[in-house]
Every structure is written in C-alpha cells, then in structure tokens.
PDB file of N, CA and C in Angstrom:
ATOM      1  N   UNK A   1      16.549  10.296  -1.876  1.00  0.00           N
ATOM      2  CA  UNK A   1      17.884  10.031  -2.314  1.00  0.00           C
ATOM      3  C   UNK A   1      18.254  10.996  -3.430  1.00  0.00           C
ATOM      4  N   UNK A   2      19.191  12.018  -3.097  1.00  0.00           N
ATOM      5  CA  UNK A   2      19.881  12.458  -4.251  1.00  0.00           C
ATOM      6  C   UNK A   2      20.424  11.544  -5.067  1.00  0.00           C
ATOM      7  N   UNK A   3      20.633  11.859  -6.943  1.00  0.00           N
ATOM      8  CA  UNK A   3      21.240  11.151  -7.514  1.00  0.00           C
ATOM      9  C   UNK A   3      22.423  12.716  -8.538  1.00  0.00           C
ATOM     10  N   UNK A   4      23.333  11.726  -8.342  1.00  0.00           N
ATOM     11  CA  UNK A   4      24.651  12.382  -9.156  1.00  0.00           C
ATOM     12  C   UNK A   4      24.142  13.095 -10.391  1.00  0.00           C
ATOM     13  N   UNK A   5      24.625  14.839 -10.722  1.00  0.00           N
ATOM     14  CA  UNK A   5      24.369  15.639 -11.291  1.00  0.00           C
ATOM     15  C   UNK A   5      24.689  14.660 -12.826  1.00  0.00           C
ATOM     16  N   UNK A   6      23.731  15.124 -13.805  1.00  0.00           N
ATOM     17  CA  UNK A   6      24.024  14.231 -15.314  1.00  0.00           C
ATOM     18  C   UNK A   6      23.836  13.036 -15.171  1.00  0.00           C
ATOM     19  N   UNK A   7      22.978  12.494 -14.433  1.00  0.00           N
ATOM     20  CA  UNK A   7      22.773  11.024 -14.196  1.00  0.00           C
ATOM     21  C   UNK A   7      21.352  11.514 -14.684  1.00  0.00           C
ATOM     22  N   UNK A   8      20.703  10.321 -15.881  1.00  0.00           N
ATOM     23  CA  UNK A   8      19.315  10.347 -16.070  1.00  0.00           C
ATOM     24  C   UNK A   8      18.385   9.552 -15.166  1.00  0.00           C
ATOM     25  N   UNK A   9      17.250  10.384 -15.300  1.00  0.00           N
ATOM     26  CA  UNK A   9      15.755   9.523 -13.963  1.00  0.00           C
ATOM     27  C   UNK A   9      15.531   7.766 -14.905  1.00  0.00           C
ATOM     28  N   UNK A  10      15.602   7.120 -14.097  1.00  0.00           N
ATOM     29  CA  UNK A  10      15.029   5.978 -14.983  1.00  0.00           C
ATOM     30  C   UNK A  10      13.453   5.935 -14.700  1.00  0.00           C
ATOM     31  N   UNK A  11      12.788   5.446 -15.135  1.00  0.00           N
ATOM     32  CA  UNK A  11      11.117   5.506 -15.151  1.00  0.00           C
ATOM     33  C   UNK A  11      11.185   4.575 -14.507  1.00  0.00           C
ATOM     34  N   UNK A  12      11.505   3.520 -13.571  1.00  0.00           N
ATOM     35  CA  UNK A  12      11.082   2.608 -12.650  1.00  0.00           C
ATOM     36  C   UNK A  12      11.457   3.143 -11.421  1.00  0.00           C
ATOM     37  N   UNK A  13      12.032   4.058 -11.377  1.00  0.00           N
ATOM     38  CA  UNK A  13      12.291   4.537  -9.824  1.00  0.00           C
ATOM     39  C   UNK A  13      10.778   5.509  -9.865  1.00  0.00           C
ATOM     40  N   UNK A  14      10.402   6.049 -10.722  1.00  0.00           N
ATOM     41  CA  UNK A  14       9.060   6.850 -10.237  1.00  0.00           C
ATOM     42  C   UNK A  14       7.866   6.117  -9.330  1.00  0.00           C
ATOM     43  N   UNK A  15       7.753   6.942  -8.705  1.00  0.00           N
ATOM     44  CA  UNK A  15       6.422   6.730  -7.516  1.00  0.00           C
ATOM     45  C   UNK A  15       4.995   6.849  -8.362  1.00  0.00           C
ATOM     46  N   UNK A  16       4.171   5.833  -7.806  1.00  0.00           N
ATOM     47  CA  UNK A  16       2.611   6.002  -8.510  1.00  0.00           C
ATOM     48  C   UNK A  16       2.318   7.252  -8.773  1.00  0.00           C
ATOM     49  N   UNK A  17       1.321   7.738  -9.719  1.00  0.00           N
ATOM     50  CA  UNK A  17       0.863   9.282  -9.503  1.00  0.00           C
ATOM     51  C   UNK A  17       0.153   8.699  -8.438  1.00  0.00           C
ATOM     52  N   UNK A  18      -0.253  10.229  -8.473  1.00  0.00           N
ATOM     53  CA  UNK A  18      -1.286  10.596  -7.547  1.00  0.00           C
ATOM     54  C   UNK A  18      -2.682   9.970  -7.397  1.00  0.00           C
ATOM     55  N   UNK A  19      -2.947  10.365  -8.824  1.00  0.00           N
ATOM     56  CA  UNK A  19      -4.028  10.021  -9.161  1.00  0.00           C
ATOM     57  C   UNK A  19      -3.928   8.211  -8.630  1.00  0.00           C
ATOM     58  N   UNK A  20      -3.678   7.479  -9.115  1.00  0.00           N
ATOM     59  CA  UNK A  20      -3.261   6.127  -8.876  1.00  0.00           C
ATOM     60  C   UNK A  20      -3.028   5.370  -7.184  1.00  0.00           C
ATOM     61  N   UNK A  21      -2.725   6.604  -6.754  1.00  0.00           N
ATOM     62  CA  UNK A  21      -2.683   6.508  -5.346  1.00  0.00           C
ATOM     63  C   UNK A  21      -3.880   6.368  -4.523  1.00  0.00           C
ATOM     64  N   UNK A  22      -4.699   7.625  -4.822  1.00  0.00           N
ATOM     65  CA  UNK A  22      -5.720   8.187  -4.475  1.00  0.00           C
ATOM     66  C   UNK A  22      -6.711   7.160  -5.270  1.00  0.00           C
ATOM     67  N   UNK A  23      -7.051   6.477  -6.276  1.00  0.00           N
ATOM     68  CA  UNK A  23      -7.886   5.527  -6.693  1.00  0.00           C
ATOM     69  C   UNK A  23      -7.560   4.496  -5.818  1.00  0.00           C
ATOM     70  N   UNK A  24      -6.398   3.678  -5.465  1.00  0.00           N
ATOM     71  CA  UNK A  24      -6.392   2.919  -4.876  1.00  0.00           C
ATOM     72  C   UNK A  24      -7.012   3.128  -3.348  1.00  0.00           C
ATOM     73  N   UNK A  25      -6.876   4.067  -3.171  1.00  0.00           N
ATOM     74  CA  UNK A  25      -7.124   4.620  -1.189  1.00  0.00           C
ATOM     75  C   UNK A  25      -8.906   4.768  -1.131  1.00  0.00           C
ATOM     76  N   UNK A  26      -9.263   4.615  -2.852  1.00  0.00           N
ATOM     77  CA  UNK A  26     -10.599   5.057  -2.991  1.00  0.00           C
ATOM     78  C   UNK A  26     -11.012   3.879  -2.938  1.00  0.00           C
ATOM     79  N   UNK A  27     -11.152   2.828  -3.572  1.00  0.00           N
ATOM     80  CA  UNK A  27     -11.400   1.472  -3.609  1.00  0.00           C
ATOM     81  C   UNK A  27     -11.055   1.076  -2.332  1.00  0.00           C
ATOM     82  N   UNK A  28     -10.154   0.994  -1.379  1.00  0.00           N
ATOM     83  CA  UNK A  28      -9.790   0.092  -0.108  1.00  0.00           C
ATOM     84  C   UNK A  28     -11.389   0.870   0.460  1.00  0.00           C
ATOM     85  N   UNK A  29     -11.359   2.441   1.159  1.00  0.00           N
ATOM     86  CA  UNK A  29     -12.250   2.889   1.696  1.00  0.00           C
ATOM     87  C   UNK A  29     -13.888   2.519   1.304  1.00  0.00           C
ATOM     88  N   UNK A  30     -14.373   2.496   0.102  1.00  0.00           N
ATOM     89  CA  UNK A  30     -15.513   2.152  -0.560  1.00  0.00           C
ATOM     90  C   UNK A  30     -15.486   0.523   0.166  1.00  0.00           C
ATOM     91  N   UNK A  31     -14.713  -0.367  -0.641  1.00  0.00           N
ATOM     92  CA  UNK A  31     -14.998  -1.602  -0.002  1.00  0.00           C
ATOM     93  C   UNK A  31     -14.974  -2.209   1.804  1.00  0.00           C
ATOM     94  N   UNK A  32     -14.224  -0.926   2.468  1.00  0.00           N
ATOM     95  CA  UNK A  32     -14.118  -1.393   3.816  1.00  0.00           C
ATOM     96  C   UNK A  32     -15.700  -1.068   4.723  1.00  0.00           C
ATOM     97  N   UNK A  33     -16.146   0.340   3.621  1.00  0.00           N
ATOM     98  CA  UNK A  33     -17.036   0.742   4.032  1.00  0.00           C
ATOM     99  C   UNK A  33     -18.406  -0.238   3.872  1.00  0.00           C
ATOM    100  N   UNK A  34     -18.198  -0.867   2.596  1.00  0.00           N
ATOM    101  CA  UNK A  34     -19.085  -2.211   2.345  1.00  0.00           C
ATOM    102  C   UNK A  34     -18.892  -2.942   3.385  1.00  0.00           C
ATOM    103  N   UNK A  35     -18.261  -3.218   3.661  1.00  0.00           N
ATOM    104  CA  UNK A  35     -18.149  -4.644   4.589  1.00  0.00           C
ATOM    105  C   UNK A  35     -18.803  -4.221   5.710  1.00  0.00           C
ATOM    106  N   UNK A  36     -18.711  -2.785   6.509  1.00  0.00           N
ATOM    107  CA  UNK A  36     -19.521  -2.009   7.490  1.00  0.00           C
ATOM    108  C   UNK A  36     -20.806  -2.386   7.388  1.00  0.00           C
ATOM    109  N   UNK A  37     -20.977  -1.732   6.030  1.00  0.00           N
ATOM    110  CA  UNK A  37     -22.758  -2.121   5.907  1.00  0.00           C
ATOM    111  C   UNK A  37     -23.069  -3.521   5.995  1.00  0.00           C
ATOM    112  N   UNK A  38     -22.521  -4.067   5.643  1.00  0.00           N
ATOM    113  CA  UNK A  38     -22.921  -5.910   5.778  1.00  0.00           C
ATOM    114  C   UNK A  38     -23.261  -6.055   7.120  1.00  0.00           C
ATOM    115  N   UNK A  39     -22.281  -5.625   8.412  1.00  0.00           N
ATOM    116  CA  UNK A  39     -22.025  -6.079   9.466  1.00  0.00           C
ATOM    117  C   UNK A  39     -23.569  -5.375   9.865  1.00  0.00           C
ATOM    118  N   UNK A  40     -23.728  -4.420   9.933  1.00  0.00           N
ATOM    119  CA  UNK A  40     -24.784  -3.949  10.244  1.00  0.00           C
ATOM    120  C   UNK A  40     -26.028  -3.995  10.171  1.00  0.00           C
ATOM    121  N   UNK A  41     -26.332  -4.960   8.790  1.00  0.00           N
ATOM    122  CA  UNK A  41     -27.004  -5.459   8.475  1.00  0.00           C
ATOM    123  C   UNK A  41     -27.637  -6.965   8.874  1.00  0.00           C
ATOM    124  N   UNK A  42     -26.488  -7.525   8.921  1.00  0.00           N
ATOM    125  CA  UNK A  42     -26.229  -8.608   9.821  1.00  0.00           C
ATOM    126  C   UNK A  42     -26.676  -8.416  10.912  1.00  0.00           C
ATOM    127  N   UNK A  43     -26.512  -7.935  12.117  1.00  0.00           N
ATOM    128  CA  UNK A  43     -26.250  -7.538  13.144  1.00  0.00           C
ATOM    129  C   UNK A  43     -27.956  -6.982  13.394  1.00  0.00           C
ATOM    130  N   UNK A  44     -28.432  -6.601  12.399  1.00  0.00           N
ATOM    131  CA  UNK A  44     -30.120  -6.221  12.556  1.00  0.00           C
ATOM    132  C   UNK A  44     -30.625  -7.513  12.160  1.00  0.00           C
ATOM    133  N   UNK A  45     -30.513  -8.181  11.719  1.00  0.00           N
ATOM    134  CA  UNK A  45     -30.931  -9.548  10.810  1.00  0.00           C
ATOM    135  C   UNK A  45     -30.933 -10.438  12.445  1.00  0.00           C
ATOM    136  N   UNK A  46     -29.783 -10.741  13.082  1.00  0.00           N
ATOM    137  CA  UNK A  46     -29.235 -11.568  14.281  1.00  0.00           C
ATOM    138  C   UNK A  46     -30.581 -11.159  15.731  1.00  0.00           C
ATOM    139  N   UNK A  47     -30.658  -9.418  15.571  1.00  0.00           N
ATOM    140  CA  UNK A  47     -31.810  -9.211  16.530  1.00  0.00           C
ATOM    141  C   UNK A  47     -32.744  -9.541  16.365  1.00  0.00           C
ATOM    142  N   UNK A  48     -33.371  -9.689  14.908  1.00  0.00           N
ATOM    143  CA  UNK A  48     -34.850 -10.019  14.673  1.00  0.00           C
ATOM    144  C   UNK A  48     -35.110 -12.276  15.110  1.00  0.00           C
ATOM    145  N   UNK A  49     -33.973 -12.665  14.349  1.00  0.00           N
ATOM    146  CA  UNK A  49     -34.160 -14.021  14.259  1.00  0.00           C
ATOM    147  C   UNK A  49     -34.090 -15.003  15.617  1.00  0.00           C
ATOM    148  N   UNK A  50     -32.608 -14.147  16.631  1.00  0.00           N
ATOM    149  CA  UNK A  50     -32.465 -14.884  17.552  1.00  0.00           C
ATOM    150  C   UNK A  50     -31.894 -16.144  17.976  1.00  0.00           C
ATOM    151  N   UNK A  51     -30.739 -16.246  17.256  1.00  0.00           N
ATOM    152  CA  UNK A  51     -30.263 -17.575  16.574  1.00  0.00           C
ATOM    153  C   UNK A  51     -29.618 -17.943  18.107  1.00  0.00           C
ATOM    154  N   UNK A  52     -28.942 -19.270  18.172  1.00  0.00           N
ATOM    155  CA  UNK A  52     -28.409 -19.553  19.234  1.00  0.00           C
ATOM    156  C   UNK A  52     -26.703 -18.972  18.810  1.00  0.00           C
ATOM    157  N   UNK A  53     -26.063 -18.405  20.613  1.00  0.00           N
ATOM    158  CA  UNK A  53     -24.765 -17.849  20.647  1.00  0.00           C
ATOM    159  C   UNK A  53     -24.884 -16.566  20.250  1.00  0.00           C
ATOM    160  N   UNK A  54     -26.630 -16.267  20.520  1.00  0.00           N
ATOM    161  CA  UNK A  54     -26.703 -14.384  19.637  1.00  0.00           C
ATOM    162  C   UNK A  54     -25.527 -13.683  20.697  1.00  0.00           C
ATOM    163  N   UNK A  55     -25.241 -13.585  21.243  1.00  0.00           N
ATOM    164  CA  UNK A  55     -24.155 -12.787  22.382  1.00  0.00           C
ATOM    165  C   UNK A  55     -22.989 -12.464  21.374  1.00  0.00           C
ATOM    166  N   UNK A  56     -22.748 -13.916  21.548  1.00  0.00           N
ATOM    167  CA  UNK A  56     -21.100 -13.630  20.134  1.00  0.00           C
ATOM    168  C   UNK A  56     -21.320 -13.126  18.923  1.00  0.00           C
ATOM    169  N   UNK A  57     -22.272 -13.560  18.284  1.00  0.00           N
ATOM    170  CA  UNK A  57     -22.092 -12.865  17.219  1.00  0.00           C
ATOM    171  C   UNK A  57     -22.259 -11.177  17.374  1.00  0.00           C
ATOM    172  N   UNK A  58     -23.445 -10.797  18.275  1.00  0.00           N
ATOM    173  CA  UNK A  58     -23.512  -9.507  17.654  1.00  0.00           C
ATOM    174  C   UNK A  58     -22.443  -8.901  18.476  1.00  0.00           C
ATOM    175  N   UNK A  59     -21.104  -9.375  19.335  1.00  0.00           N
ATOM    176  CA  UNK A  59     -20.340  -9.149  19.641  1.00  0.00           C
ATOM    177  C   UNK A  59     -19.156  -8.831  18.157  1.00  0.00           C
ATOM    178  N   UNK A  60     -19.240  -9.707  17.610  1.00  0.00           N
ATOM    179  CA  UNK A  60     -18.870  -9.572  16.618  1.00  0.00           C
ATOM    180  C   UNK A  60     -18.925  -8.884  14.969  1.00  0.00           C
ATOM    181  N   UNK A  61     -20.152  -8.899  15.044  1.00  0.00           N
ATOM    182  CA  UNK A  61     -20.663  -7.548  13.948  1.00  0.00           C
ATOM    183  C   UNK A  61     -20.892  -6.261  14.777  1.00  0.00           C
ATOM    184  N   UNK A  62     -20.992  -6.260  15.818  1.00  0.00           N
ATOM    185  CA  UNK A  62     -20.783  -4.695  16.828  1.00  0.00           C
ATOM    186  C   UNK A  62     -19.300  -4.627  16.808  1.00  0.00           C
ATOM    187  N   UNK A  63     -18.526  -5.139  16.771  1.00  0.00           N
ATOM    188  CA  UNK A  63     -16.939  -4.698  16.699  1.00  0.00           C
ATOM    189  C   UNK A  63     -16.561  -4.429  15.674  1.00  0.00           C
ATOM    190  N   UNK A  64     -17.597  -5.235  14.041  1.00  0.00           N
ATOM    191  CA  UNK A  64     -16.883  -4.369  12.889  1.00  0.00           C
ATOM    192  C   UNK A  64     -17.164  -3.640  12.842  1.00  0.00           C
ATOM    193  N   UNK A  65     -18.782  -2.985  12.777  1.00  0.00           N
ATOM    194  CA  UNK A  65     -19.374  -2.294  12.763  1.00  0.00           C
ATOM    195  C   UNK A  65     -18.828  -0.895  13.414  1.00  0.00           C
ATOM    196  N   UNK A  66     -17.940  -1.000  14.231  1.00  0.00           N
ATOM    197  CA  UNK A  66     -17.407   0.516  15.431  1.00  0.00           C
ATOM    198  C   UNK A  66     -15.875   0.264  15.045  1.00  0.00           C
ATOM    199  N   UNK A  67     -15.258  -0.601  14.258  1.00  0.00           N
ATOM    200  CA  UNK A  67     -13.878  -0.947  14.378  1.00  0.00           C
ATOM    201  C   UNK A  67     -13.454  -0.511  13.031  1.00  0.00           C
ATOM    202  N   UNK A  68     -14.634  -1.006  11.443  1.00  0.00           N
ATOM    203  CA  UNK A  68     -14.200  -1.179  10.498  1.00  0.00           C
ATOM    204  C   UNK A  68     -14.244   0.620   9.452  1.00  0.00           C
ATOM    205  N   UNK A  69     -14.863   1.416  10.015  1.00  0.00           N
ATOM    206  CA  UNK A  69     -15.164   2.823   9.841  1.00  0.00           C
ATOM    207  C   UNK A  69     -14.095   3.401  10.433  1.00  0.00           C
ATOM    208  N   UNK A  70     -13.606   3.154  11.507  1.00  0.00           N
ATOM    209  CA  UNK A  70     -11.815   3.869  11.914  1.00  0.00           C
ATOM    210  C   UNK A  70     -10.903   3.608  11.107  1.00  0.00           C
ATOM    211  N   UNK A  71     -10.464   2.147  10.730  1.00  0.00           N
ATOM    212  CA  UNK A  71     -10.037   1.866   9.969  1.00  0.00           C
ATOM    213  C   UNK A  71      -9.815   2.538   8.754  1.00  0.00           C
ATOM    214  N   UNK A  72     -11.093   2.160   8.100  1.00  0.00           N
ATOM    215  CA  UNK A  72     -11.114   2.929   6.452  1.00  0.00           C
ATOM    216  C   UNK A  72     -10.530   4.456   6.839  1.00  0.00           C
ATOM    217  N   UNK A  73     -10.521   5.623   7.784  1.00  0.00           N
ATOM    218  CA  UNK A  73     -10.882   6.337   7.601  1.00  0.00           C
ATOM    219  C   UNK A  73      -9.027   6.549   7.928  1.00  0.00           C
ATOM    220  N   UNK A  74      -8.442   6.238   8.767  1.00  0.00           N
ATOM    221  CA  UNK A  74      -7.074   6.138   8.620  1.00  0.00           C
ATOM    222  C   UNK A  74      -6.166   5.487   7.554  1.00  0.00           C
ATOM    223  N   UNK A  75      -6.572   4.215   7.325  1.00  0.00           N
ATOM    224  CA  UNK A  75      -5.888   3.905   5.949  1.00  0.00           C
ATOM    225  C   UNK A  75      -6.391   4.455   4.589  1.00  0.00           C
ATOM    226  N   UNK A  76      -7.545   5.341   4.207  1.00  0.00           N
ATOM    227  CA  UNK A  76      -7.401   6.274   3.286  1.00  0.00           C
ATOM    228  C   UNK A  76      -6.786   7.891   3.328  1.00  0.00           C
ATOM    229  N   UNK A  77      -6.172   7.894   4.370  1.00  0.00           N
ATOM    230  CA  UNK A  77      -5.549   9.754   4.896  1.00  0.00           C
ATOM    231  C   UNK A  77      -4.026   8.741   4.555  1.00  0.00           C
ATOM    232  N   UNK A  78      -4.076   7.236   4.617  1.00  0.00           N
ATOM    233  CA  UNK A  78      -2.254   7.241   4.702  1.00  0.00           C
ATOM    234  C   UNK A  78      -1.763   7.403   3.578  1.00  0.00           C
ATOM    235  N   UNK A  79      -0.525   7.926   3.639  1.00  0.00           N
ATOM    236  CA  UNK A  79       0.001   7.650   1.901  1.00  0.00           C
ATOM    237  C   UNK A  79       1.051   6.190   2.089  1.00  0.00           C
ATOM    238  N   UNK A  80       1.208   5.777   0.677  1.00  0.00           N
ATOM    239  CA  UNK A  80       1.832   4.211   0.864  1.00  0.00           C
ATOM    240  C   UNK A  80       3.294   4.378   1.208  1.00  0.00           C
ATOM    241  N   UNK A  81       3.839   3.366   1.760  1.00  0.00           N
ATOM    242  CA  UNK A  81       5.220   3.637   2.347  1.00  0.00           C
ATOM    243  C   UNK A  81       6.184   3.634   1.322  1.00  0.00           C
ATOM    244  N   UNK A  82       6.972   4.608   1.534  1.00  0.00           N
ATOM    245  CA  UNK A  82       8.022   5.042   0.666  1.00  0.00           C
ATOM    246  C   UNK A  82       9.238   3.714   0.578  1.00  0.00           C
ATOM    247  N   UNK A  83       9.338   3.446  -1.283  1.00  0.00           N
ATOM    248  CA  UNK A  83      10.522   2.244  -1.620  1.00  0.00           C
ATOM    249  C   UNK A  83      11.419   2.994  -1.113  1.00  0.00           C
ATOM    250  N   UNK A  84      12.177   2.948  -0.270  1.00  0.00           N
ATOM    251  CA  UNK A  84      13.359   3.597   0.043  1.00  0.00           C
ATOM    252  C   UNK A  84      14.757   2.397  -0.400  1.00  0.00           C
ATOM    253  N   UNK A  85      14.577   1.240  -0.732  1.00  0.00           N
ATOM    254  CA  UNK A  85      15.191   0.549  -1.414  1.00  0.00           C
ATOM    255  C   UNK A  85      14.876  -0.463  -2.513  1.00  0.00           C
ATOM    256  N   UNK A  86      14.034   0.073  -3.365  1.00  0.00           N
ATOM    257  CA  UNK A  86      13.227  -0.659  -4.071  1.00  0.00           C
ATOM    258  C   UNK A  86      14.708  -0.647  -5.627  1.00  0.00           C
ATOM    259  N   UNK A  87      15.510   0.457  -5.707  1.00  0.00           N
ATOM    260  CA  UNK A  87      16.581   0.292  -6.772  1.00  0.00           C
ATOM    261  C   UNK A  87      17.450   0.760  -6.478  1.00  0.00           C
ATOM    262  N   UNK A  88      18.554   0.179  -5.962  1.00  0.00           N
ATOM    263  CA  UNK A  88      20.200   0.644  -5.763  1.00  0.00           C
ATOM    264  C   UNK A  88      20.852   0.667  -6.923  1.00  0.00           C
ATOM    265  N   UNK A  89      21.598   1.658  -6.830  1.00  0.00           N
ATOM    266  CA  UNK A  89      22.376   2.224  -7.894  1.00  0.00           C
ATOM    267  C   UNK A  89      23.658   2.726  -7.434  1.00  0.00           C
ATOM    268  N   UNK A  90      24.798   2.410  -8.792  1.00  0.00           N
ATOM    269  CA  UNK A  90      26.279   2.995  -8.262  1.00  0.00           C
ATOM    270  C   UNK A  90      26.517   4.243  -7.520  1.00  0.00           C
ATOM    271  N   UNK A  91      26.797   4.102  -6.494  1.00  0.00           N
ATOM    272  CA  UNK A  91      27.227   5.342  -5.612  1.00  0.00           C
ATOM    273  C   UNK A  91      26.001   5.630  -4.891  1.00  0.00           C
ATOM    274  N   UNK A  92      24.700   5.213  -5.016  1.00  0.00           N
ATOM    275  CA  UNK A  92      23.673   5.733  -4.291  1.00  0.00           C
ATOM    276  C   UNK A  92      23.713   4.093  -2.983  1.00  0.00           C
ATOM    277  N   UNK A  93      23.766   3.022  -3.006  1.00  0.00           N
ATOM    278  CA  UNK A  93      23.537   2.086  -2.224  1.00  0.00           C
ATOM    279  C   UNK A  93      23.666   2.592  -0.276  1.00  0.00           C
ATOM    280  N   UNK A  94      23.076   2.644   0.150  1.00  0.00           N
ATOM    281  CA  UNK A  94      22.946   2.797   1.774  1.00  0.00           C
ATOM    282  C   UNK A  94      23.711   1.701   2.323  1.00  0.00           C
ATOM    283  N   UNK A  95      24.969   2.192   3.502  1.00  0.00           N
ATOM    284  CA  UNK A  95      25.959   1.155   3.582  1.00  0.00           C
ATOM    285  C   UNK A  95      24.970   0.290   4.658  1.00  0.00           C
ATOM    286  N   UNK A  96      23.647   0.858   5.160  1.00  0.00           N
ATOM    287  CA  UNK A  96      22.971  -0.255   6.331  1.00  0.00           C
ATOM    288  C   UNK A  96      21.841  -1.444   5.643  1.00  0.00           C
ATOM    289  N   UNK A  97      22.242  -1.176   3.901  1.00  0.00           N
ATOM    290  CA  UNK A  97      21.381  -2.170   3.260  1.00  0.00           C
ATOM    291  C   UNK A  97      21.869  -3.800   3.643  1.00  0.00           C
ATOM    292  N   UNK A  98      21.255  -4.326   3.789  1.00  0.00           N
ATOM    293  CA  UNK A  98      20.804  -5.857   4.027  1.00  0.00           C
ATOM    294  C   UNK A  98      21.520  -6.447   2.709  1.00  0.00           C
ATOM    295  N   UNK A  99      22.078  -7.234   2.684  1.00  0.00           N
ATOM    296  CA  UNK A  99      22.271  -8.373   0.968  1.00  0.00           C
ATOM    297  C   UNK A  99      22.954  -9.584   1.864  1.00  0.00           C
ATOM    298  N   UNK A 100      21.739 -10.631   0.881  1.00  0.00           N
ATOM    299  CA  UNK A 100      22.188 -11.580   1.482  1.00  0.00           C
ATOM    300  C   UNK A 100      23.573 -12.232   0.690  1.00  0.00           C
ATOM    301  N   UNK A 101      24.073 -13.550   1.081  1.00  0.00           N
ATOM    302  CA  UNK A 101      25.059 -14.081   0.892  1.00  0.00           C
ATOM    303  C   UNK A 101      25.027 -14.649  -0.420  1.00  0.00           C
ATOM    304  N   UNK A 102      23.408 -15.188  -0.906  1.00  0.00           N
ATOM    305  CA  UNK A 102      23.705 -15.762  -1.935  1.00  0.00           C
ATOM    306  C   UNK A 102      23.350 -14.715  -3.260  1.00  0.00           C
ATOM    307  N   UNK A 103      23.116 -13.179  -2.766  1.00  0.00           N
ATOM    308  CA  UNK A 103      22.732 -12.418  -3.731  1.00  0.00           C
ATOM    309  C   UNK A 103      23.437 -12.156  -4.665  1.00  0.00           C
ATOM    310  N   UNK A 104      23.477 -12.346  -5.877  1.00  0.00           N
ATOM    311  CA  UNK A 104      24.506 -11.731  -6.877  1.00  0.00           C
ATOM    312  C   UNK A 104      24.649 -10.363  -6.748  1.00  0.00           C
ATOM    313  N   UNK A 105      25.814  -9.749  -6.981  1.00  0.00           N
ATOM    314  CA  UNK A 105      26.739  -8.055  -6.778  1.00  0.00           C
ATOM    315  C   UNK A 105      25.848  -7.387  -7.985  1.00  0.00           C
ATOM    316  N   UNK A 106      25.244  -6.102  -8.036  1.00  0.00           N
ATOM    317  CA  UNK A 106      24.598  -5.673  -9.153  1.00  0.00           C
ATOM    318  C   UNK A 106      25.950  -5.163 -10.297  1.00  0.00           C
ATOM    319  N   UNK A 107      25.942  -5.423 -11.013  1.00  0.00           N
ATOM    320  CA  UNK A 107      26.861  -5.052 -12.404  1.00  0.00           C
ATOM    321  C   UNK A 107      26.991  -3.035 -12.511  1.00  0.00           C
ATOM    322  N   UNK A 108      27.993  -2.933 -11.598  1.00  0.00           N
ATOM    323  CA  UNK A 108      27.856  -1.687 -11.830  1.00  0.00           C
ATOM    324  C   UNK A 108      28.671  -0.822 -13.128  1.00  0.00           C
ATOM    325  N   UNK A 109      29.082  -1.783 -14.234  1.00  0.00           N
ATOM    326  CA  UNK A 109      29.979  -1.509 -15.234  1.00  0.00           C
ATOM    327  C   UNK A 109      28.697  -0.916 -16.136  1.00  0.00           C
ATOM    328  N   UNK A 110      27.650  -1.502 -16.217  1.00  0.00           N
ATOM    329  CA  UNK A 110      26.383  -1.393 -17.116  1.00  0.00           C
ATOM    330  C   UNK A 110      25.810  -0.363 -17.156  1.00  0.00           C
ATOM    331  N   UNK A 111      26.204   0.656 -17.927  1.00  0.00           N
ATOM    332  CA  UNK A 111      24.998   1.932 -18.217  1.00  0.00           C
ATOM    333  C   UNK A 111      23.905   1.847 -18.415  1.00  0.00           C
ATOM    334  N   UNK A 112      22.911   2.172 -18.045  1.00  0.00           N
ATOM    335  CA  UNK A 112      21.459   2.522 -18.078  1.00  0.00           C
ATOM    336  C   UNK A 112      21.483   2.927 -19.911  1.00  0.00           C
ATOM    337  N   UNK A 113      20.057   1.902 -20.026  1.00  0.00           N
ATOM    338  CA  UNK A 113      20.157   2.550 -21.960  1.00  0.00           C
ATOM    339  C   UNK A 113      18.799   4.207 -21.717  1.00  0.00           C
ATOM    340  N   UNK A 114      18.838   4.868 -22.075  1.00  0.00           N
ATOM    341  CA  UNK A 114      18.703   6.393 -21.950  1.00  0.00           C
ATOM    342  C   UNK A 114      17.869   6.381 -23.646  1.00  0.00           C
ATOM    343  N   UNK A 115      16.351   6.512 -23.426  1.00  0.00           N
ATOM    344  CA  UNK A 115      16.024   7.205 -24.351  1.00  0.00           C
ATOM    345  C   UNK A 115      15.530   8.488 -25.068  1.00  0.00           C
ATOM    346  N   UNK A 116      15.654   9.121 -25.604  1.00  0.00           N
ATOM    347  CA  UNK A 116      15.776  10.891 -26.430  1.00  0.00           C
ATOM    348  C   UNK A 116      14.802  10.963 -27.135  1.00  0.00           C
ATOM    349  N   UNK A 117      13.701  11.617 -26.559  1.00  0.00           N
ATOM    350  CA  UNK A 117      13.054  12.110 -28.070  1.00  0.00           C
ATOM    351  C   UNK A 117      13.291  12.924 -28.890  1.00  0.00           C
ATOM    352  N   UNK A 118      14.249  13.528 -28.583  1.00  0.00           N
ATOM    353  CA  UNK A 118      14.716  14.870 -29.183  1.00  0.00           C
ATOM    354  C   UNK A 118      15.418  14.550 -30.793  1.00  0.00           C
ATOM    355  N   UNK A 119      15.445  14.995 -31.955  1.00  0.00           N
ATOM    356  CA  UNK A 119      16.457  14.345 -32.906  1.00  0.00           C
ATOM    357  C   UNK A 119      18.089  15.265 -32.741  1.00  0.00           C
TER     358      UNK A 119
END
C-alpha cells in the first residue's frame, strides 16, 4: 500500500524484522523436527515390545515420521502472510474491505501524534 506523500510511517504498521521472523521459523522447524525424533523413536520402541494393534500404531509414527520432516521443511522456507489489512487509514481503506454492521467508523478527523527526535 502506498501512503500519501508527507504522511508519517507509524511504527505499528511495521512488519517483524527479519531477524524475528527467521527465529520464529527457527523454533517451529527445531521443534517439528523434535517431534520426528520422538516418532521414531517410538516407532523402534513399538518393534522391539510388540504391543497389541502394533499395525496402527506404527502406521502412525511411520506417517509422522515421513510426513512431519516435509512439513518443517516447507513451513520454515514460508514467509508469514502479509497484514494486508491489519491498519486502515484515511484515503488508504480498500473499497472490498469487509466492516461489519456493528463496527464503529474509524475517526478520521484524528491526527496521528508524530514523534521528532530532532530539536
């Protein structure tokens, strides 16, 4: 979204860094990858013991096990989906936005307070 020339950035429209992004995509992958190893582990544990319904289960730790490594490996390449309406603003609002009936009208008389470090 372009915004009107002399209009200041407000700091809540900014997107995560990067960095912040990429930690989060790091943590989902690490822990999905945990859960892999569990299954697998499991799944060697189920051959040795022989429990009754062994079919299903290692049906079931064989599917995380081949299912949960695709996974991680696509949802850490994704980047997160873009707020494309996370803050409407005067003159920027998209006429195919959604508002419901009982939403209050945003106050478009209200200037943004703008702070300067500059003296």
């Amino acid at each position: 979204m372009k915004r009107p020339a002399g209009r200041p950035v407000l700091i809540t429209d900014a997107a995560a860094s990067q960095d912040d992004q990429l930690r989060r995509r790091t943590h989902r992958y690490v822990l999905m990858m945990l859960i892999r190893a569990a299954c697998v582990i499991i799944f060697a544990v189920l051959i040795s013991t022989r429990p009754p319904l062994l079919w299903v289960w290692l049906v079931l730790t064989g599917a995380g096990a081949v299912v949960i490594p695709w996974l991680a490996v696509i949802l850490a390449n994704d980047r997160p989906p873009k707020e494309k309406y996370r803050h409407l603003h005067k003159g920027e609002r998209a006429s195919t936005t959604p508002m419901l009936p009982a939403q209050p009208m945003p106050d478009d008389s209200a200037p943004h307070k703008t702070i300067d470090a500059e003296p």
